[in-house]
Protein backbone atom coordinates (compact mmCIF):
# COMPACT_ATOMS: atom_id res chain seq x y z
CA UNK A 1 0.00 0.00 0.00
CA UNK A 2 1.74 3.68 -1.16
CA UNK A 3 2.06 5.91 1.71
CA UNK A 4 -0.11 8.46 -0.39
CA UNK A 5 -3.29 6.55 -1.29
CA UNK A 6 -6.28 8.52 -0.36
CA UNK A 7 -8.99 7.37 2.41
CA UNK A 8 -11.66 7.52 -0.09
CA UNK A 9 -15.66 8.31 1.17
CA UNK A 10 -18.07 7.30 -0.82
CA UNK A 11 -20.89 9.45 -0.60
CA UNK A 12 -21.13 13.15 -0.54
CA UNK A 13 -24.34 13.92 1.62
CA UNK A 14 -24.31 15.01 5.38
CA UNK A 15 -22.71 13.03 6.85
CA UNK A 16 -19.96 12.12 3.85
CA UNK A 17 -19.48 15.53 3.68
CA UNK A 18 -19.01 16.95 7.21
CA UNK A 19 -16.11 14.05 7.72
CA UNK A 20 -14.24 15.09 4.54
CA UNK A 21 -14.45 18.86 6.03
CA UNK A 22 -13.43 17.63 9.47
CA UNK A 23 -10.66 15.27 8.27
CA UNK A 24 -9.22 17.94 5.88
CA UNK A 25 -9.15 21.05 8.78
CA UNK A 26 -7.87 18.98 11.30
CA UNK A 27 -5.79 16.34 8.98
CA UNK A 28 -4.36 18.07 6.28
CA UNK A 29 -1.72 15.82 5.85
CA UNK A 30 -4.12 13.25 4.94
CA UNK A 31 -5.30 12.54 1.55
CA UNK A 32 -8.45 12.30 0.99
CA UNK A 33 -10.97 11.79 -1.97
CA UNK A 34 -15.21 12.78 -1.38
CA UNK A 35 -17.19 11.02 -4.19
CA UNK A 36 -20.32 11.98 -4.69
CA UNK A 37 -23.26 10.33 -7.72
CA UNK A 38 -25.08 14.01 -7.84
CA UNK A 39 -24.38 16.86 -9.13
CA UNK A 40 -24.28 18.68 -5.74
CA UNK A 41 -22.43 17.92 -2.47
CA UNK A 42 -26.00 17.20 -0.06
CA UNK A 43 -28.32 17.20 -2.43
CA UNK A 44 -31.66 18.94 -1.92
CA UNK A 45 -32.29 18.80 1.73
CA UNK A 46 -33.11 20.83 4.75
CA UNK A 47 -31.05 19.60 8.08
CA UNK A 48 -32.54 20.81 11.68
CA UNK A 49 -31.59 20.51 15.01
CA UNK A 50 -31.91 22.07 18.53
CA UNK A 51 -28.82 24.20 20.44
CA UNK A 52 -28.43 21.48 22.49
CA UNK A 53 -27.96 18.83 19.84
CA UNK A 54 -24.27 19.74 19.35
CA UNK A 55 -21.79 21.59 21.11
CA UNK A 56 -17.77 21.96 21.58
CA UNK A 57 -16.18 21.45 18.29
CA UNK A 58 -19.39 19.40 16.44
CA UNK A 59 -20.96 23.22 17.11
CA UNK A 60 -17.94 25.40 15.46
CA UNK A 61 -18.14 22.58 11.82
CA UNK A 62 -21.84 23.00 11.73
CA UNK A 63 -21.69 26.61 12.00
CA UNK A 64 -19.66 27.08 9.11
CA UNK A 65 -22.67 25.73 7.56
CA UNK A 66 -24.40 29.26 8.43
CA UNK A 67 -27.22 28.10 10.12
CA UNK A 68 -30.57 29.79 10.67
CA UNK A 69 -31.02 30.12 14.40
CA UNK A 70 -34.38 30.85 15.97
CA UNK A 71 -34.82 32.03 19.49
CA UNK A 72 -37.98 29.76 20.50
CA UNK A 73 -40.15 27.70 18.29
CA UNK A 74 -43.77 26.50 18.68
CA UNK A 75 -45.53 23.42 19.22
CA UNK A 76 -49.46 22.87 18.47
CA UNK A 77 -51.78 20.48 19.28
CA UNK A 78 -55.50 20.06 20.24
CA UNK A 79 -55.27 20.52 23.78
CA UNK A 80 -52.00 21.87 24.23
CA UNK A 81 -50.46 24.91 22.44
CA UNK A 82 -46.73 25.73 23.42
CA UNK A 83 -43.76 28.24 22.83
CA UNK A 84 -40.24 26.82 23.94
CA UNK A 85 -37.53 28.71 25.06
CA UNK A 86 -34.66 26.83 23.23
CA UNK A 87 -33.01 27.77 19.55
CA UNK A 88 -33.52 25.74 16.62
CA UNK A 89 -31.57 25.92 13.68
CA UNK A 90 -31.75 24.60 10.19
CA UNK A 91 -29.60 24.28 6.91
CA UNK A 92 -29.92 24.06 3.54
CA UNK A 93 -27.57 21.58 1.82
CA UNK A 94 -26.81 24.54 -0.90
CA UNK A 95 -24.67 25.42 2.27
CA UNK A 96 -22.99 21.99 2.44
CA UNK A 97 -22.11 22.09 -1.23
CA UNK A 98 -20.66 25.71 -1.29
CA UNK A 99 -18.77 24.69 1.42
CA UNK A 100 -17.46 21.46 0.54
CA UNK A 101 -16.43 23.57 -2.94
CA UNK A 102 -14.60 26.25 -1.19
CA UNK A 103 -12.62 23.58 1.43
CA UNK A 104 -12.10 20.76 -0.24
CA UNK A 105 -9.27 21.27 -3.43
CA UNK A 106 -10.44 20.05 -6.69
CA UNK A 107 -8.58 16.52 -6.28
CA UNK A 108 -10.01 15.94 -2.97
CA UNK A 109 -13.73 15.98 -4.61
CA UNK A 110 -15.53 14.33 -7.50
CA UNK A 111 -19.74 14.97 -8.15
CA UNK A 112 -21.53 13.39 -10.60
CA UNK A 113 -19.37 9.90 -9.98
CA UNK A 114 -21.09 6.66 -10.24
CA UNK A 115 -19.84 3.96 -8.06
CA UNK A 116 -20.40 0.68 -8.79
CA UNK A 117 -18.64 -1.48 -5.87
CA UNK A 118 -16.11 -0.74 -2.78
CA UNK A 119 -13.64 -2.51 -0.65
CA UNK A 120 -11.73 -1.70 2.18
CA UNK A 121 -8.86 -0.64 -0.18
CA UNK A 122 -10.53 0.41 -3.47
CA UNK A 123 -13.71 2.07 -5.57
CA UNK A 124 -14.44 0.81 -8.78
CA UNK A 125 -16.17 3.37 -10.64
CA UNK A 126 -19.12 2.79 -13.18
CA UNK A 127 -16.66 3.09 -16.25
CA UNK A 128 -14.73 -0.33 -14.87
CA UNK A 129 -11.91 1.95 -13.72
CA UNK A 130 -10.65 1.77 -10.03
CA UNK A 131 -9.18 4.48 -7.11
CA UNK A 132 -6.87 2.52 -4.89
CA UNK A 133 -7.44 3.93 -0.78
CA UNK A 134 -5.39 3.82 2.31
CA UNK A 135 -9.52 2.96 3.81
CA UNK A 136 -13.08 3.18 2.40
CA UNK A 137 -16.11 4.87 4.23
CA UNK A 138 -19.79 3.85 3.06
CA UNK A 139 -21.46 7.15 3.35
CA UNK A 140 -24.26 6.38 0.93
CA UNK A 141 -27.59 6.51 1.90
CA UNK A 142 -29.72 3.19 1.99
CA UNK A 143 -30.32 2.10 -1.71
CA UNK A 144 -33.49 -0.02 -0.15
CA UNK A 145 -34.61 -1.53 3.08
CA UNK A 146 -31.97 -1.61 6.01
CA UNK A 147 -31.99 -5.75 6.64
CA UNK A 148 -31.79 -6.50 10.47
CA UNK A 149 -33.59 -3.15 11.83
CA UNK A 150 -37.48 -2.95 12.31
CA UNK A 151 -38.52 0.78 11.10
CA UNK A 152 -41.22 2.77 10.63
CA UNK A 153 -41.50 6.33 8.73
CA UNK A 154 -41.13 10.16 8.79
CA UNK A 155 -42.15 11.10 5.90
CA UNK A 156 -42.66 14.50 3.98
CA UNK A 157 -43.18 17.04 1.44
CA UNK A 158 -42.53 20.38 1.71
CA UNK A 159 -42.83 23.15 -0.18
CA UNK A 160 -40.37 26.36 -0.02
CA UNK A 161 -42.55 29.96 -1.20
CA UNK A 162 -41.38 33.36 -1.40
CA UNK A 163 -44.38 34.83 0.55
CA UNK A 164 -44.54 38.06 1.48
CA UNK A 165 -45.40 39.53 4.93
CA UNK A 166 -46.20 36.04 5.88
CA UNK A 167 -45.85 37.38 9.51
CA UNK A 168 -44.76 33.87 11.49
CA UNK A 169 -41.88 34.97 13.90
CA UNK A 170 -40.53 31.18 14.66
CA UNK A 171 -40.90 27.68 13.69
CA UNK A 172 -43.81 25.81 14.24
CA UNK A 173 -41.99 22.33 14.42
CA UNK A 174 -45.63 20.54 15.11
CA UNK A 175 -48.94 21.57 14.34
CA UNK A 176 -51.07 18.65 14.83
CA UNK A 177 -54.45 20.52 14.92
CA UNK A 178 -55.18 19.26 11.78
CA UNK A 179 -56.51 15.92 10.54
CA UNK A 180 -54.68 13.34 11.47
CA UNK A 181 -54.45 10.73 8.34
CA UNK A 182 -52.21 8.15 7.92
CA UNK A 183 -50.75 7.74 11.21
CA UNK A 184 -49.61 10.80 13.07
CA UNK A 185 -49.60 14.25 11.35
CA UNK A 186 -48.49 17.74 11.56
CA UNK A 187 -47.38 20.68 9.57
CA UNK A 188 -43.59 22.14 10.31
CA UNK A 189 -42.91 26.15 9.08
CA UNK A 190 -40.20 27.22 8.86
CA UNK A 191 -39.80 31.16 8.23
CA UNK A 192 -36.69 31.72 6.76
CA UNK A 193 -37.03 35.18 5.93
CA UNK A 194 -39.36 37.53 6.34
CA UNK A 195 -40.60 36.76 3.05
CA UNK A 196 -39.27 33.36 2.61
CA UNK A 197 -41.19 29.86 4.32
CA UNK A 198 -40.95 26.55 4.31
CA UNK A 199 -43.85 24.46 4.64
CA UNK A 200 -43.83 20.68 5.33
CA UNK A 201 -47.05 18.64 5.58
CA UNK A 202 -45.64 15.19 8.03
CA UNK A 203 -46.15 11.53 8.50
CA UNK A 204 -45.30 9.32 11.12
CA UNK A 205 -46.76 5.74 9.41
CA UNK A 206 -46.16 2.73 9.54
CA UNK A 207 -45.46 2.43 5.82
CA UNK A 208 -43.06 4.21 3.33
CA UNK A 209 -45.63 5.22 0.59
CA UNK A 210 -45.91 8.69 -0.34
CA UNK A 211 -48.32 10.79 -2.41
CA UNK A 212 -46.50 13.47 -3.46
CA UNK A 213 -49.53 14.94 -5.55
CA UNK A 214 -51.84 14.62 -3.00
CA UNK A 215 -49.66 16.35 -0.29
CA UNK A 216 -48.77 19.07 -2.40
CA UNK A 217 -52.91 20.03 -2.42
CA UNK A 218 -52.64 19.93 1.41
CA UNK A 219 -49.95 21.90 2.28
CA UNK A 220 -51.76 24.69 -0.44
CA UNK A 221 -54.69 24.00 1.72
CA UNK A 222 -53.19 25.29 4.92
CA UNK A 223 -51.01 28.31 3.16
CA UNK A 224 -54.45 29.64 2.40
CA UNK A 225 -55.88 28.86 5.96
CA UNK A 226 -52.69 30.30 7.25
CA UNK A 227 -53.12 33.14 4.80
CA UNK A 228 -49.66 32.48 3.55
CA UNK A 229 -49.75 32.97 -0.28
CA UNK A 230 -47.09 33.29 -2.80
CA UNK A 231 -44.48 31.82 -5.71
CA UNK A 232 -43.06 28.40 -5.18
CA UNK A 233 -39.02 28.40 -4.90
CA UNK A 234 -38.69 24.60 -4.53
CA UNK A 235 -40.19 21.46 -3.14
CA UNK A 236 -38.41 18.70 -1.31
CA UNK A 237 -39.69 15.33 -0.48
CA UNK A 238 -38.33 13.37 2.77
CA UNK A 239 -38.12 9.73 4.36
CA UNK A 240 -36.57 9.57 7.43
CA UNK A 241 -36.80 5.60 9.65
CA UNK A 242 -37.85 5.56 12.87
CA UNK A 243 -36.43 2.92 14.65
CA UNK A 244 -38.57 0.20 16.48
CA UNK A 245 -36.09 -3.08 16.95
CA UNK A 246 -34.58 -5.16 15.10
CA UNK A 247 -31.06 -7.26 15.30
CA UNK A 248 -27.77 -5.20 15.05
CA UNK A 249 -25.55 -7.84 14.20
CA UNK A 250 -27.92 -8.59 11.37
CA UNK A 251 -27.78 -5.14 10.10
CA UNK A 252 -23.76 -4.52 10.30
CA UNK A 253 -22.46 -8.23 10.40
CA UNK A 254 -18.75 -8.67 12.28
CA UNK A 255 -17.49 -9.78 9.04
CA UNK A 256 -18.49 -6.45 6.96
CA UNK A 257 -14.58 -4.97 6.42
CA UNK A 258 -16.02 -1.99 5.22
CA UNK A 259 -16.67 1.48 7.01
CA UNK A 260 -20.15 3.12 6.60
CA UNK A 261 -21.28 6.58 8.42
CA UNK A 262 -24.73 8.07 7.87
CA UNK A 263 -27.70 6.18 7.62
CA UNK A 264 -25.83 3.65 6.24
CA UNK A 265 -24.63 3.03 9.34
CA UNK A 266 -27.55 3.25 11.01
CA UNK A 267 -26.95 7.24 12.78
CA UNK A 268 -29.70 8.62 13.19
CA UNK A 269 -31.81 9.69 15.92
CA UNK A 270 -34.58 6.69 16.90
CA UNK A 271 -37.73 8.69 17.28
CA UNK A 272 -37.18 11.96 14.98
CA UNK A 273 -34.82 11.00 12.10
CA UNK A 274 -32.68 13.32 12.89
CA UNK A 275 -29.04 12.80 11.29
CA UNK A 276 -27.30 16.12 11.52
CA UNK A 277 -26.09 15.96 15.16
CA UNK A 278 -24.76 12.68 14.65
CA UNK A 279 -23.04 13.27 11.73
CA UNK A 280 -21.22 16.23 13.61
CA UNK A 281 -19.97 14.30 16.16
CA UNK A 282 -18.68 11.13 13.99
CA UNK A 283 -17.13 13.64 11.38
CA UNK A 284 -14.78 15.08 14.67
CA UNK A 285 -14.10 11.62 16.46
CA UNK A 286 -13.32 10.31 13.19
CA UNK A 287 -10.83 13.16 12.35
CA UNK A 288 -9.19 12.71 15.92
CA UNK A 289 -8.59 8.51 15.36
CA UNK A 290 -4.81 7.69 15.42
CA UNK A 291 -4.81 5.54 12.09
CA UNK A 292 -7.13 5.91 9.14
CA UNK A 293 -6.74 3.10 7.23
CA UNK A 294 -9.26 0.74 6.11
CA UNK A 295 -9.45 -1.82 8.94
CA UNK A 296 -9.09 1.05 11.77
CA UNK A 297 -12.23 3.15 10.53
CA UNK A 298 -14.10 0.22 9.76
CA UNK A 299 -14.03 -1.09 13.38
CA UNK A 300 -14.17 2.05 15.07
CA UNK A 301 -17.67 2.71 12.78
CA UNK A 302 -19.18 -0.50 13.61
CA UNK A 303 -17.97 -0.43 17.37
CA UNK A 304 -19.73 3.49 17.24
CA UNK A 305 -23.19 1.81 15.94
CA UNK A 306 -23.38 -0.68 18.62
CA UNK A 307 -22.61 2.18 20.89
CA UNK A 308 -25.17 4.17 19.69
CA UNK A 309 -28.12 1.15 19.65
CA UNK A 310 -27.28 0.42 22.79
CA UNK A 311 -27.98 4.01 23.94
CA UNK A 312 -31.16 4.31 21.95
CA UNK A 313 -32.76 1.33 23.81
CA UNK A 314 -35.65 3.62 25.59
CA UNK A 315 -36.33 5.68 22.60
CA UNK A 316 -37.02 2.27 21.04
CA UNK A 317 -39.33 1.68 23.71
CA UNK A 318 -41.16 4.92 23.31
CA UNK A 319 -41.50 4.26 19.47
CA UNK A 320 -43.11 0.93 19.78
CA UNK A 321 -45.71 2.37 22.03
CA UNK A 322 -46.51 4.85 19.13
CA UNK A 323 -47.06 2.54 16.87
CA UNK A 324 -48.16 -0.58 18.77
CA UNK A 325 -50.41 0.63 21.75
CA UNK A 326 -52.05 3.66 19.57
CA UNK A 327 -54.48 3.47 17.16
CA UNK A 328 -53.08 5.63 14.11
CA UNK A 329 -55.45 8.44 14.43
CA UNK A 330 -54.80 8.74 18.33
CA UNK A 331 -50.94 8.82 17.67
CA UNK A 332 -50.55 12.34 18.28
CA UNK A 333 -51.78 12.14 21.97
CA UNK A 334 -48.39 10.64 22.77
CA UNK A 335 -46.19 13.81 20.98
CA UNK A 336 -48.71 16.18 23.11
CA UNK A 337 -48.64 13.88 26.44
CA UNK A 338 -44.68 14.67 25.97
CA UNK A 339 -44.87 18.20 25.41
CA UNK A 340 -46.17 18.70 29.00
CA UNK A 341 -42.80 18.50 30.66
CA UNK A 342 -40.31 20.85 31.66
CA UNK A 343 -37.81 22.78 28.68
CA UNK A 344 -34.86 21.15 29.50
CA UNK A 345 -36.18 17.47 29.90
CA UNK A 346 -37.68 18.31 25.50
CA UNK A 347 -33.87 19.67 25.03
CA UNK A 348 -32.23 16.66 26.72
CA UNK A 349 -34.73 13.85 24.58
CA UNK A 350 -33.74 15.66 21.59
CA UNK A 351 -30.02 15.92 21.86
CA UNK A 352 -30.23 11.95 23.18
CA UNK A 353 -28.66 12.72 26.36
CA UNK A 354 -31.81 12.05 28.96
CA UNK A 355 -30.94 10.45 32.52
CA UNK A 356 -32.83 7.81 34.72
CA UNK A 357 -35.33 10.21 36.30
CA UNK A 358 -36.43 11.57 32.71
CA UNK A 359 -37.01 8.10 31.48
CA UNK A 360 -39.26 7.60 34.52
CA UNK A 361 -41.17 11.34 34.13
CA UNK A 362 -41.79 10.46 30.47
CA UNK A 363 -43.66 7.26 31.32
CA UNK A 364 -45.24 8.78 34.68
CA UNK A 365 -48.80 10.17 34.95
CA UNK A 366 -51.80 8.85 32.75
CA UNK A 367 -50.83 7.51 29.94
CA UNK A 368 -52.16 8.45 26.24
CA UNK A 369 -52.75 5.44 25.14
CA UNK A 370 -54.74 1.88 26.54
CA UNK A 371 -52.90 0.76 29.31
CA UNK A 372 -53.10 -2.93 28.42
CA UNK A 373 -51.39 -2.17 25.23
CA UNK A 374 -48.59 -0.20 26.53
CA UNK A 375 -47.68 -2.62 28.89
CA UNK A 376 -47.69 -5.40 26.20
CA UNK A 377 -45.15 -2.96 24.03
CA UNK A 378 -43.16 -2.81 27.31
CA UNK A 379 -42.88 -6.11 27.99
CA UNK A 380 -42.32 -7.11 24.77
């Protein structure tokens, strides 16, 4: 193996990305390659995530990303209508790309690069030729179901518009006062600008189906409700899993040699999807191992997912309540039932980081759904 053969990753998305940019500010010794199928570095995505999803040096690489950073941001339900006094922040993966562009030298990068197969020490492109590597990181999304976990869906559409005095001061991350089809349902804003919104019409089914078409009539439905009217600037369609179970070793076998970060690797946050603050962190510990070649990062990633299920076991929990002990219409009683404790317990579920007494004030009081059920889901 030459001394200066590239670790290669495969995949320029979130996570892909944010490891190249960590590896190359705090390893610039190291060669690297990012290869990415698109056109773009990210795609055509919206990230999110609370303040106290990252912090230390995850915060300083996601804020060259030039987040939008709200104050508060509202929650809505039948019963229970909320402001919370903790920032949220989202990204548009133009941000990624632009930035990937300006950090990453033109060898270190390749869009619009088919690859057809990987080892631990190669990528053999769709034209039969091959890019010998020091390593090999799967960043890739899933290219189909993710054998060994047991998943559910977050699914959306949203639609960006350039509206106008549309007059909504924060994010309205749930509004589930609206008919609740197909599992549970809510509408997420997100005002941008002052004339600039993003509105996403949200699923939390059982199944992966989406009808685009249809959706798109809904979320004009509530612009007009909402009064919010104006030209379309883009539309972006979503599936995030939710995690219920499933068999780890099944999903990332001991004898898989090769690295993966992402959702191929299974990071992402149980009950909301959530990738960005995960990606942060394994972009930094990954730029901080001592060797990075092949074997090394493919251990340390698989050792890292078994870390992570392990940690994940009560959101699990809470997940298979949602979609085991309530019927699909009644779903949402479980996201308001939640919303009735304390700021900093919301912050701590969010950023994963919740300690023995939270667990037991989340399951305390009466509970949203038939007891009988939930205790089945429990024991199960």
């Amino acid at each position: 193996m030459r001394s200066n053969e590239p670790l290669i990753i495969v995949g320029g998305g979130l996570a892909g990305s944010l490891a190249a940019l960590a590896i190359t500010e705090r390893r610039p010794e190291q060669a690297l390659l990012l290869v990415e199928a698109g056109d773009s570095f990210g795609g055509n995505h919206t990230w999110s995530f609370f303040d106290g999803d990252v912090d230390g040096e995850e915060r300083a690489l996601v804020e060259a990303l030039e987040p939008i950073r709200w104050p508060t941001h509202a929650i809505r339900f039948p019963q229970r209508k909320r402001t919370l006094g903790f920032g949220y922040n989202s990204v548009h993966s133009e941000n990624l790309d632009r930035l990937v562009r300006a950090r990453l030298r033109p060898e270190q990068r390749r869009s619009a690069t088919t690859v057809s197969a990987l080892s631990p020490s190669a990528v053999t492109l769709s034209d039969g030729s091959e890019l010998p590597a020091c390593g090999v990181i799967d960043a890739r999304g899933p290219d189909g179901p993710m054998p060994g976990l047991d998943l559910a869906w977050q699914k959306f559409v949203g639609v960006e518009f350039q509206a106008p005095g549309h007059g909504l001061a924060e994010p309205i991350i749930m509004d589930a006062t609206i008919d609740q089809s197909d599992g549970y349902r809510f509408f997420y804003s997100l005002p941008f600008a002052p004339d600039r919104l993003l509105v996403e019409d949200t699923y939390y089914t059982d199944g992966a189906d989406l009808d685009v078409a249809a959706i798109r009539g809904r979320i004009d439905d509530y612009a007009a409700v909402q009064r919010w009217k104006g030209r379309v600037l883009r539309e972006e369609i979503g599936l995030l899993p939710i995690l219920l179970g499933g068999d780890p070793r099944a999903f990332w076998p001991a004898h898989d040699p090769v690295a993966r970060l992402g959702l191929k690797g299974g990071f992402f946050h149980p009950t909301t999807g959530y990738s960005l603050p995960l990606a942060a962190a394994n972009a930094i510990a990954l730029a901080q191992l001592p060797k990075l070649d092949g074997p090394s990062v493919a251990a340390w990633t698989r050792a890292r997912f078994f870390d992570h299920w392990r940690r994940g076991g009560f959101y699990r929990l809470l997940n298979r309540m949602l979609f085991g002990a309530a019927r699909p219409k009644e779903r949402f009683k479980i996201f308001s039932h939640f919303y009735r404790l304390d700021e900093a317990l919301v912050a701590r579920f969010y950023a994963g980081r919740l300690t023995a007494l939270d667990k037991v004030r989340i399951l305390s009081g009466k509970p949203p759904v038939p007891l009988l059920k939930a205790l089945k889901v429990m024991m199960s």
